[in-house]
C-alpha atoms as a PDB file:
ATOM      1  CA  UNK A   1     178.792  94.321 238.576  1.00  0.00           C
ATOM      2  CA  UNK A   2     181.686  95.542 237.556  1.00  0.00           C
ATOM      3  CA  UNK A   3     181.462  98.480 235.231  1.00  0.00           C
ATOM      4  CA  UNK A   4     185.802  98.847 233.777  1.00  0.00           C
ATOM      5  CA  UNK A   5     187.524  95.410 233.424  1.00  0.00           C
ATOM      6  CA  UNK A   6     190.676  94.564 232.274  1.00  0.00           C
ATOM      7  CA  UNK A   7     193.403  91.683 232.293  1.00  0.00           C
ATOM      8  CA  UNK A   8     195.721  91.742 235.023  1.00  0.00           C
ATOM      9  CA  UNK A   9     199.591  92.768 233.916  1.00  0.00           C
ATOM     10  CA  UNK A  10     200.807  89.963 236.450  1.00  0.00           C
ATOM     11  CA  UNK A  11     199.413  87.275 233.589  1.00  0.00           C
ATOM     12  CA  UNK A  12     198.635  84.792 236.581  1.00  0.00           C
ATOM     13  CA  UNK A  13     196.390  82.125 235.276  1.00  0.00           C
ATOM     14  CA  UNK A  14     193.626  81.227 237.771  1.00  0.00           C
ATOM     15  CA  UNK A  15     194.533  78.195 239.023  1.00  0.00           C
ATOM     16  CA  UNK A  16     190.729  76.699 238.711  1.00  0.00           C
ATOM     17  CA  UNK A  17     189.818  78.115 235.211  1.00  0.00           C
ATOM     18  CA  UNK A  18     193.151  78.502 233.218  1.00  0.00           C
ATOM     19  CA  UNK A  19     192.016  82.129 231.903  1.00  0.00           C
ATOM     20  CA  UNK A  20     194.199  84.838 232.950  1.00  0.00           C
ATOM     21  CA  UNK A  21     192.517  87.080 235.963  1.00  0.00           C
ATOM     22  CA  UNK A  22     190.590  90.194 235.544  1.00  0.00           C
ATOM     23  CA  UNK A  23     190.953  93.246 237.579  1.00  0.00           C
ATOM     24  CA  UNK A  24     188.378  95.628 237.625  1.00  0.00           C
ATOM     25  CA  UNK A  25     187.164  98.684 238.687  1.00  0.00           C
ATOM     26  CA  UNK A  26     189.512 100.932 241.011  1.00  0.00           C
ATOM     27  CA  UNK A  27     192.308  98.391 239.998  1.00  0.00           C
ATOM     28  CA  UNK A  28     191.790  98.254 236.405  1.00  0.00           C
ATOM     29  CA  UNK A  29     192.313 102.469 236.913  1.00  0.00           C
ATOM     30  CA  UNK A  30     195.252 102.199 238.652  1.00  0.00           C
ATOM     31  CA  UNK A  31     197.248  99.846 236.471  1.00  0.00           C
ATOM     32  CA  UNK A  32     196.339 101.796 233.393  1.00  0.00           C
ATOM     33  CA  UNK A  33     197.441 105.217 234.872  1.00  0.00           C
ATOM     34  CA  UNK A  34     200.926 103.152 235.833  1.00  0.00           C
ATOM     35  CA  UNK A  35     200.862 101.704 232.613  1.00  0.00           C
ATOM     36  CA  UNK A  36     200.759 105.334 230.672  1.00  0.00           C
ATOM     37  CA  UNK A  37     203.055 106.794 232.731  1.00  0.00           C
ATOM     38  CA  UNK A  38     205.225 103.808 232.633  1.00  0.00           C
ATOM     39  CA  UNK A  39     205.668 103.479 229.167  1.00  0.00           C
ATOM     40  CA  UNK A  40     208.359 105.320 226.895  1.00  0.00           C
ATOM     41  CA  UNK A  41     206.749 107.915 224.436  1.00  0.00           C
ATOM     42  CA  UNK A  42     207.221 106.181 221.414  1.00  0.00           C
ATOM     43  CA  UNK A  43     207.650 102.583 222.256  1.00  0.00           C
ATOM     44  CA  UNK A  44     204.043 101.676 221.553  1.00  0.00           C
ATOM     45  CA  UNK A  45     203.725 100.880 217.888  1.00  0.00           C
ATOM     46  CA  UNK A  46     202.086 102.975 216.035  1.00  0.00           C
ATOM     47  CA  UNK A  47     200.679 105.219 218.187  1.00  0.00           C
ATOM     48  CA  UNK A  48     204.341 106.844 218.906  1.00  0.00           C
ATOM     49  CA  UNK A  49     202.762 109.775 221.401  1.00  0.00           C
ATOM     50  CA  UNK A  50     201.447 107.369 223.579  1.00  0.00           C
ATOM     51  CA  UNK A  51     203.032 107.439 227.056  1.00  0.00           C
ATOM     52  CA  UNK A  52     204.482 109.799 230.041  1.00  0.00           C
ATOM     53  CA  UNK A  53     207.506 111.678 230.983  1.00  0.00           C
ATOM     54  CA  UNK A  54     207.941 109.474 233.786  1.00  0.00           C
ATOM     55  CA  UNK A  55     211.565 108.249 232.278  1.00  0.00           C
ATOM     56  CA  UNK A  56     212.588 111.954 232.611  1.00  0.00           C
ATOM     57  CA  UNK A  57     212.037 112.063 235.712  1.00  0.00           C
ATOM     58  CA  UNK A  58     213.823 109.496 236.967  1.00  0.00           C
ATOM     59  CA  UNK A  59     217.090 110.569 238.655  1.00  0.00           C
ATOM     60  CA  UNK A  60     216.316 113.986 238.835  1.00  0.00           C
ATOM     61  CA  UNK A  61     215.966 116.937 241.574  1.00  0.00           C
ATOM     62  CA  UNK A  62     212.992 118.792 241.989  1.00  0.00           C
ATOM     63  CA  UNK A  63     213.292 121.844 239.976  1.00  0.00           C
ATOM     64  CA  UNK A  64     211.983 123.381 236.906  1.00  0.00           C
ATOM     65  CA  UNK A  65     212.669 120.402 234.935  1.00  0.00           C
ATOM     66  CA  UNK A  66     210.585 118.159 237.053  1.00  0.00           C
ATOM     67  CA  UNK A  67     207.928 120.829 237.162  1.00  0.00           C
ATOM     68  CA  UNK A  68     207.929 121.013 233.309  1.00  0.00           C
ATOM     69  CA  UNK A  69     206.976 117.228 232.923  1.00  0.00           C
ATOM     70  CA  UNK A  70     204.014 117.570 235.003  1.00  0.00           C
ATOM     71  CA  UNK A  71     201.756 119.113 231.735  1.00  0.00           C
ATOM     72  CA  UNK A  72     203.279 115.913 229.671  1.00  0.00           C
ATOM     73  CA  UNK A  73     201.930 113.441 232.296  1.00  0.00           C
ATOM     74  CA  UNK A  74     198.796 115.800 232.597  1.00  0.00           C
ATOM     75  CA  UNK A  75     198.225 115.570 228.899  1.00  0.00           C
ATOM     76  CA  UNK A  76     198.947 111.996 228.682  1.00  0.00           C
ATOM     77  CA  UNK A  77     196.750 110.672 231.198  1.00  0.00           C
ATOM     78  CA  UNK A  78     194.256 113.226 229.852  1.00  0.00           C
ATOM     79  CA  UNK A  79     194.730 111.666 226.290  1.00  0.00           C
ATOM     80  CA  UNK A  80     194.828 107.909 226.843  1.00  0.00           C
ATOM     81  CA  UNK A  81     192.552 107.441 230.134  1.00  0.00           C
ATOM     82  CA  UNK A  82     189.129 108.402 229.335  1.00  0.00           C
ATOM     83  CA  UNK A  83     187.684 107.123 232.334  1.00  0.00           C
ATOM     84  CA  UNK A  84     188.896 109.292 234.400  1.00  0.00           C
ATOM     85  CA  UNK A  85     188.567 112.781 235.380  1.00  0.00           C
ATOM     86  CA  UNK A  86     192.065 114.039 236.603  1.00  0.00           C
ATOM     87  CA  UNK A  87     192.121 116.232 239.690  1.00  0.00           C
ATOM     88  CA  UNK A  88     195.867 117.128 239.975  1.00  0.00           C
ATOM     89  CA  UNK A  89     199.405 115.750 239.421  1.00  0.00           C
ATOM     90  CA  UNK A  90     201.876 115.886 241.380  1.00  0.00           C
ATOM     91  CA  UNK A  91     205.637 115.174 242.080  1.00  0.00           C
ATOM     92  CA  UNK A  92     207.314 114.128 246.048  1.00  0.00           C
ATOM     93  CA  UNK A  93     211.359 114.151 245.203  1.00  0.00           C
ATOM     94  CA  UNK A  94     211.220 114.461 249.545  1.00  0.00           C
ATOM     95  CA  UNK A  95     212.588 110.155 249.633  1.00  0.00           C
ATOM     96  CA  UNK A  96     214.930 108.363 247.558  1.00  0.00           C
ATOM     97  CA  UNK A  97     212.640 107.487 244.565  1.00  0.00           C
ATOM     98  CA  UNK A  98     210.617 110.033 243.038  1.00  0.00           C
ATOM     99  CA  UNK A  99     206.362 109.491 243.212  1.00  0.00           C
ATOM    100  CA  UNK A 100     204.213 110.777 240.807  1.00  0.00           C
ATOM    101  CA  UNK A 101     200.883 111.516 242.771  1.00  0.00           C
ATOM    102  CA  UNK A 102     197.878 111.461 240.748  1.00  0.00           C
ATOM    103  CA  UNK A 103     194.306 112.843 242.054  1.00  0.00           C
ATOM    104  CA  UNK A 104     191.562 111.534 239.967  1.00  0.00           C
ATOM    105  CA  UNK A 105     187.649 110.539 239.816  1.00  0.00           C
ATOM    106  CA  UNK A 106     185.738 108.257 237.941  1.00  0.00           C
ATOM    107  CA  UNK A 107     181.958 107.435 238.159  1.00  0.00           C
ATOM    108  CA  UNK A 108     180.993 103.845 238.990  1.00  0.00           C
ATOM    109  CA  UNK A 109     178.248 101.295 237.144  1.00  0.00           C
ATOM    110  CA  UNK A 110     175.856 102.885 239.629  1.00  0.00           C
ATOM    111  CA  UNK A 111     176.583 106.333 239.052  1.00  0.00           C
ATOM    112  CA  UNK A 112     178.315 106.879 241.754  1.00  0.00           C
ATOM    113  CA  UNK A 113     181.723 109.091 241.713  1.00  0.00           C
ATOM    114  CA  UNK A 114     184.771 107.767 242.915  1.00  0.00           C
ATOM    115  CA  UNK A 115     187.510 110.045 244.326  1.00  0.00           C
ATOM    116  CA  UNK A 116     191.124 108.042 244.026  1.00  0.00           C
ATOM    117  CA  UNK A 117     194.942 108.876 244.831  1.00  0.00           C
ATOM    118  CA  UNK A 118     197.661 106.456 243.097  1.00  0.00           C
ATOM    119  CA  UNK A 119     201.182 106.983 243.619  1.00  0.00           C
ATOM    120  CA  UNK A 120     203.742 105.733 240.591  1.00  0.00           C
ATOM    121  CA  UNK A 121     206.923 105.200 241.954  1.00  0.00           C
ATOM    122  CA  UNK A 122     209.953 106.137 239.008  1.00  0.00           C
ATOM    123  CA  UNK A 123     212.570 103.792 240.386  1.00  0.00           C
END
């Protein structure tokens, strides 16, 4: 049994049932983390503080401006994803796209922890 569910962001019906799909678990994580960090501080109505730096990031070097956004998307997944415990946050400018690495746990239906890496890619 599942213990975090939520409704896929593709908004594929299932092709039996005609509900939109679930993801859960691990998934459901992941696509909230990308959501946050996706999302434009102040595009969300009404709660204007929701969402990371990620935008800032975007075509920039590696450098003290990119190492200033990493509190904002610290505080934001800290803020908005309760689930999980965040481990660390980092930043590879190394390719051509920038990756936001995030290092997290969360504990399972069973009790069990979960240790987790997602990358969000800014391009």
């Amino acid at each position: 049994m599942a213990k975090y569910k939520d409704i896929d962001f593709n908004f594929m019906p299932n092709p039996f049932t005609g509900d939109l799909n679930l993801v859960q678990d691990s998934t459901s994580i992941k696509q909230s983390l990308k959501n946050i960090l996706l999302t434009l501080k102040g595009e969300k109505s009404f709660n204007y503080s929701f969402g990371g730096a990620v935008q800032n990031v975007l075509f920039e070097y590696a450098g003290e401006t990119t190492l200033s956004i990493l509190g904002d998307i610290d505080s934001a997944i800290r803020v908005n994803e309760p689930r999980v415990n965040l481990i660390s946050v980092s930043i590879d400018t190394s390719g051509t796209e920038n990756k936001i690495i995030i290092d997290y746990e969360y504990v399972l239906e069973t009790g069990q922890t979960v240790t987790e890496t997602t990358t969000v890619t800014t391009s």
